[in-house]
N, C-alpha and C. Protein backbone atom coordinates (compact mmCIF):
# COMPACT_ATOMS: atom_id res chain seq x y z
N UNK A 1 -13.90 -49.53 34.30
CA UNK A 1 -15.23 -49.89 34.71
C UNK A 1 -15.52 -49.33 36.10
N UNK A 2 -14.24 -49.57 36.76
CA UNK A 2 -14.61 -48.60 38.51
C UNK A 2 -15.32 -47.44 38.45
N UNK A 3 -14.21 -46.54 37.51
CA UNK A 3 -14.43 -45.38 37.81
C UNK A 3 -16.18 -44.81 37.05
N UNK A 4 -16.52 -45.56 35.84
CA UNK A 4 -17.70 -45.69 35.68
C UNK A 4 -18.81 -45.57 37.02
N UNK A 5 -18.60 -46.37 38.21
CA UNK A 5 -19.35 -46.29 38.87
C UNK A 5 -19.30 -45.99 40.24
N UNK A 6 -17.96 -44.90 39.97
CA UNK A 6 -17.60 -44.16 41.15
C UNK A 6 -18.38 -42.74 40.37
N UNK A 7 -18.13 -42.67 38.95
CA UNK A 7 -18.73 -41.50 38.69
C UNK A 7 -20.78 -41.42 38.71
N UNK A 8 -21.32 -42.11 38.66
CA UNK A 8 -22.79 -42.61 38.52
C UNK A 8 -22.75 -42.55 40.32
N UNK A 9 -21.69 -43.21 41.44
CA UNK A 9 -22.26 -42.71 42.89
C UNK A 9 -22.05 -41.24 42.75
N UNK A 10 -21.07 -40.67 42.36
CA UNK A 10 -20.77 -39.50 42.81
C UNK A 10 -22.51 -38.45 42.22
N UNK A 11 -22.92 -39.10 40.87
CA UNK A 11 -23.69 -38.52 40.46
C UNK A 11 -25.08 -38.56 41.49
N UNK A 12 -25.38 -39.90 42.01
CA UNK A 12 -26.47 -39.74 43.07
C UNK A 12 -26.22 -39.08 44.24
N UNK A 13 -24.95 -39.14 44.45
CA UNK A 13 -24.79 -38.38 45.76
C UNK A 13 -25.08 -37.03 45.80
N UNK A 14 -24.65 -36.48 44.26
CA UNK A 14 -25.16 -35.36 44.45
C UNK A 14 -26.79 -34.87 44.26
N UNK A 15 -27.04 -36.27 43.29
CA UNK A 15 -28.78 -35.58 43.69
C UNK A 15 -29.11 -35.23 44.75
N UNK A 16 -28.91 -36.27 45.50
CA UNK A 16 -29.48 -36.63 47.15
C UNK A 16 -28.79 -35.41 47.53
N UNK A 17 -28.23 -34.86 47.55
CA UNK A 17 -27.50 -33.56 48.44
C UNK A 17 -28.50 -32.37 47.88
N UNK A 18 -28.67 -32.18 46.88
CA UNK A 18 -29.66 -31.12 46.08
C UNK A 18 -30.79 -31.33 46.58
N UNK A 19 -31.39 -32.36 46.90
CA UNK A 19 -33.13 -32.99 47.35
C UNK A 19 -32.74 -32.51 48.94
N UNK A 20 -31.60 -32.82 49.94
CA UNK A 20 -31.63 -32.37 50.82
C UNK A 20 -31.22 -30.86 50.95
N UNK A 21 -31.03 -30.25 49.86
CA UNK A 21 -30.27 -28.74 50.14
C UNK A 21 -31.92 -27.94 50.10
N UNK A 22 -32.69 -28.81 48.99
CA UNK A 22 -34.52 -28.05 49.13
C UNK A 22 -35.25 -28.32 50.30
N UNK A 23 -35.44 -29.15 51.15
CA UNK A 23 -35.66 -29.42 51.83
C UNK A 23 -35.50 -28.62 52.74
N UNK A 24 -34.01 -28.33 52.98
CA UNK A 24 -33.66 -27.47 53.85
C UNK A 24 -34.16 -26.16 53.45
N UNK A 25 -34.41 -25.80 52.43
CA UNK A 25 -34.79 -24.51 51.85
C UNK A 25 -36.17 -23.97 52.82
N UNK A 26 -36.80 -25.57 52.36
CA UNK A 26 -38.30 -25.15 52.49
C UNK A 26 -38.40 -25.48 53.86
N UNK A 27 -37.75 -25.52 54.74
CA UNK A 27 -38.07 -25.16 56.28
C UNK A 27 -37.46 -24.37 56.87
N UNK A 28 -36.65 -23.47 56.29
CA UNK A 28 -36.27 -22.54 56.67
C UNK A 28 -37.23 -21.57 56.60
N UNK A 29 -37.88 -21.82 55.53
CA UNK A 29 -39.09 -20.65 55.16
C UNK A 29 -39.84 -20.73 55.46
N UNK A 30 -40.28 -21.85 56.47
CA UNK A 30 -41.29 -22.62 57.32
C UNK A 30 -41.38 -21.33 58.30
N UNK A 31 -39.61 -21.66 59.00
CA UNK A 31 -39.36 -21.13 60.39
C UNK A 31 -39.74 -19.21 60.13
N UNK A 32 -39.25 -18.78 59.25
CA UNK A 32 -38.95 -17.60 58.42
C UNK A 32 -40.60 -16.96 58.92
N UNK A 33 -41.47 -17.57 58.05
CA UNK A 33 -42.57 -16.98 57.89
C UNK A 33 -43.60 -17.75 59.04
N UNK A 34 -43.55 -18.51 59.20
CA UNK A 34 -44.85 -18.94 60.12
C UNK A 34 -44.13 -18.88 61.54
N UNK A 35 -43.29 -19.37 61.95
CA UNK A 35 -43.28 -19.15 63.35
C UNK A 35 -42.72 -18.35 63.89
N UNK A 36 -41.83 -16.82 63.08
CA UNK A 36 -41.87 -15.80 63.36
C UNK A 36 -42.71 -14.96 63.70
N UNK A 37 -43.91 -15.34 62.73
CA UNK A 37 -45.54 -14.68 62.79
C UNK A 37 -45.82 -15.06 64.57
N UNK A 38 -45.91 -16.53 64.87
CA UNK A 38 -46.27 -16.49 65.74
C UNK A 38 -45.33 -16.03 67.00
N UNK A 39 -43.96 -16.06 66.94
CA UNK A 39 -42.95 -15.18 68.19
C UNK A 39 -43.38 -13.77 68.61
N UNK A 40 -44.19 -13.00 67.08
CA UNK A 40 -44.21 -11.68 67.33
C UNK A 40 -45.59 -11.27 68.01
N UNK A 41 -46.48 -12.29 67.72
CA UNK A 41 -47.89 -12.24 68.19
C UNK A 41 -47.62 -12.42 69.78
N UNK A 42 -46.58 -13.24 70.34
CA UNK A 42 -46.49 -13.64 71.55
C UNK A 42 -45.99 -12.66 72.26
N UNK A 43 -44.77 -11.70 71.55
CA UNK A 43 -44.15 -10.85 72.46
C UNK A 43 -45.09 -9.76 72.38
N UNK A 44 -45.87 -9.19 71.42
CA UNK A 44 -46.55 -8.33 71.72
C UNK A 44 -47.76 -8.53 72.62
N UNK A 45 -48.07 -9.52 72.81
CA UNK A 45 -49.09 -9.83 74.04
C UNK A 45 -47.79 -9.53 74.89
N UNK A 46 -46.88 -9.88 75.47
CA UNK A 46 -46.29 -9.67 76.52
C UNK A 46 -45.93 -7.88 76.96
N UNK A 47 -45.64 -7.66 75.52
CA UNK A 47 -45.59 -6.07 75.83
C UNK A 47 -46.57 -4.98 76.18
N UNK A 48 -48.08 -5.56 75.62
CA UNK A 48 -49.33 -5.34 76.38
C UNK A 48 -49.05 -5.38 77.61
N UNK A 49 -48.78 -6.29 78.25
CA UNK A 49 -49.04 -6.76 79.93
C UNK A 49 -48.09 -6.28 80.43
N UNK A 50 -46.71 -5.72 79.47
CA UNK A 50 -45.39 -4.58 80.36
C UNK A 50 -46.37 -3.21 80.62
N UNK A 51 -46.75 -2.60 79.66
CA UNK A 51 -47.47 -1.36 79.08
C UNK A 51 -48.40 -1.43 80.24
N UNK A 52 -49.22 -2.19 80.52
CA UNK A 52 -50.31 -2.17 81.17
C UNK A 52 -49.84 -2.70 82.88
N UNK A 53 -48.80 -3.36 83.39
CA UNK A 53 -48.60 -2.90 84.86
C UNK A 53 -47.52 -2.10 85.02
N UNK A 54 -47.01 -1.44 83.75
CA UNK A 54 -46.39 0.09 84.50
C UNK A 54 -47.34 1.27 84.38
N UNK A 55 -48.51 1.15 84.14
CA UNK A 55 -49.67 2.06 83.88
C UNK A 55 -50.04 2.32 85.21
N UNK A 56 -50.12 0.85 85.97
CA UNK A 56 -50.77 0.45 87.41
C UNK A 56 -50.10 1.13 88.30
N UNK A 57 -48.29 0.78 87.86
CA UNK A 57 -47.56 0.98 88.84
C UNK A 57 -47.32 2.75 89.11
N UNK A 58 -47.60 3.38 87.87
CA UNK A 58 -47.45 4.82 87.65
C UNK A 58 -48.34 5.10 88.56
N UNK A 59 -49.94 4.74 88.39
CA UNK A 59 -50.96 5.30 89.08
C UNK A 59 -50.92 5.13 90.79
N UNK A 60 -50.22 4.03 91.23
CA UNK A 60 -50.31 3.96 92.73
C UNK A 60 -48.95 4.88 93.03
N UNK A 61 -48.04 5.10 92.06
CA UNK A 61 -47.47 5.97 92.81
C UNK A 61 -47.51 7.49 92.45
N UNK A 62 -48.17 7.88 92.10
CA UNK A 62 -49.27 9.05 92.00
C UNK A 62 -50.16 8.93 93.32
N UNK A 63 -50.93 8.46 93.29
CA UNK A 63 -51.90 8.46 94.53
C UNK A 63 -51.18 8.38 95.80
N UNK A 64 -50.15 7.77 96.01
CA UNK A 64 -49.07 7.69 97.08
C UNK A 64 -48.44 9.24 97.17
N UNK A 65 -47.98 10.13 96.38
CA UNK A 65 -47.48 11.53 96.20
C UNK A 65 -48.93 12.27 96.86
N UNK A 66 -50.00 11.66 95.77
CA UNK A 66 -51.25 12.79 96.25
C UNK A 66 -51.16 12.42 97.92
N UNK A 67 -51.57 11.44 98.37
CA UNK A 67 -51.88 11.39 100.06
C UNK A 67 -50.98 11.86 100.42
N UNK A 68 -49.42 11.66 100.09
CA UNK A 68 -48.24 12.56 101.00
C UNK A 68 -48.86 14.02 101.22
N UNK A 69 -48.76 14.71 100.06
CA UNK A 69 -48.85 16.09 100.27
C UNK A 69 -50.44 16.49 100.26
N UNK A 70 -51.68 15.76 100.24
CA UNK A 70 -52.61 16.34 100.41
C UNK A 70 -53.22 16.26 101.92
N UNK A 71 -52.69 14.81 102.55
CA UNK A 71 -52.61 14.37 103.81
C UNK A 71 -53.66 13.47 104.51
């Protein structure tokens, strides 16, 4: 009779492990797809704003060369 209802826990336990193994599924694919979307939206704004003050920094030191040698 024990083992009757060592085998019936063992059997819920494993539901419950399967209900938590989807679970886990489906937030992984959470992380996967949606807030990757948003990491990449973020770094490429940041790489805008690299792109755009070494643009700055190129141009003042250009104009710094021109006044050297134009005087």
């Amino acid at each position: 009779m024990e083992e009757a209802n060592v085998d019936i826990k063992n059997k819920l336990d494993i539901v419950e492990l399967r209900g938590e193994i989807k679970l886990l599924r489906q937030e992984v694919d959470t992380v996967k797809n949606n807030h990757i979307w948003h990491l990449q939206k973020s770094i490429d704004g940041i790489n805008k704003v690299l792109w755009t003050v070494g643009f700055m920094v190129l141009a003042q030191f250009l104009w710094v060369i021109k006044t050297v040698i134009m005087g």
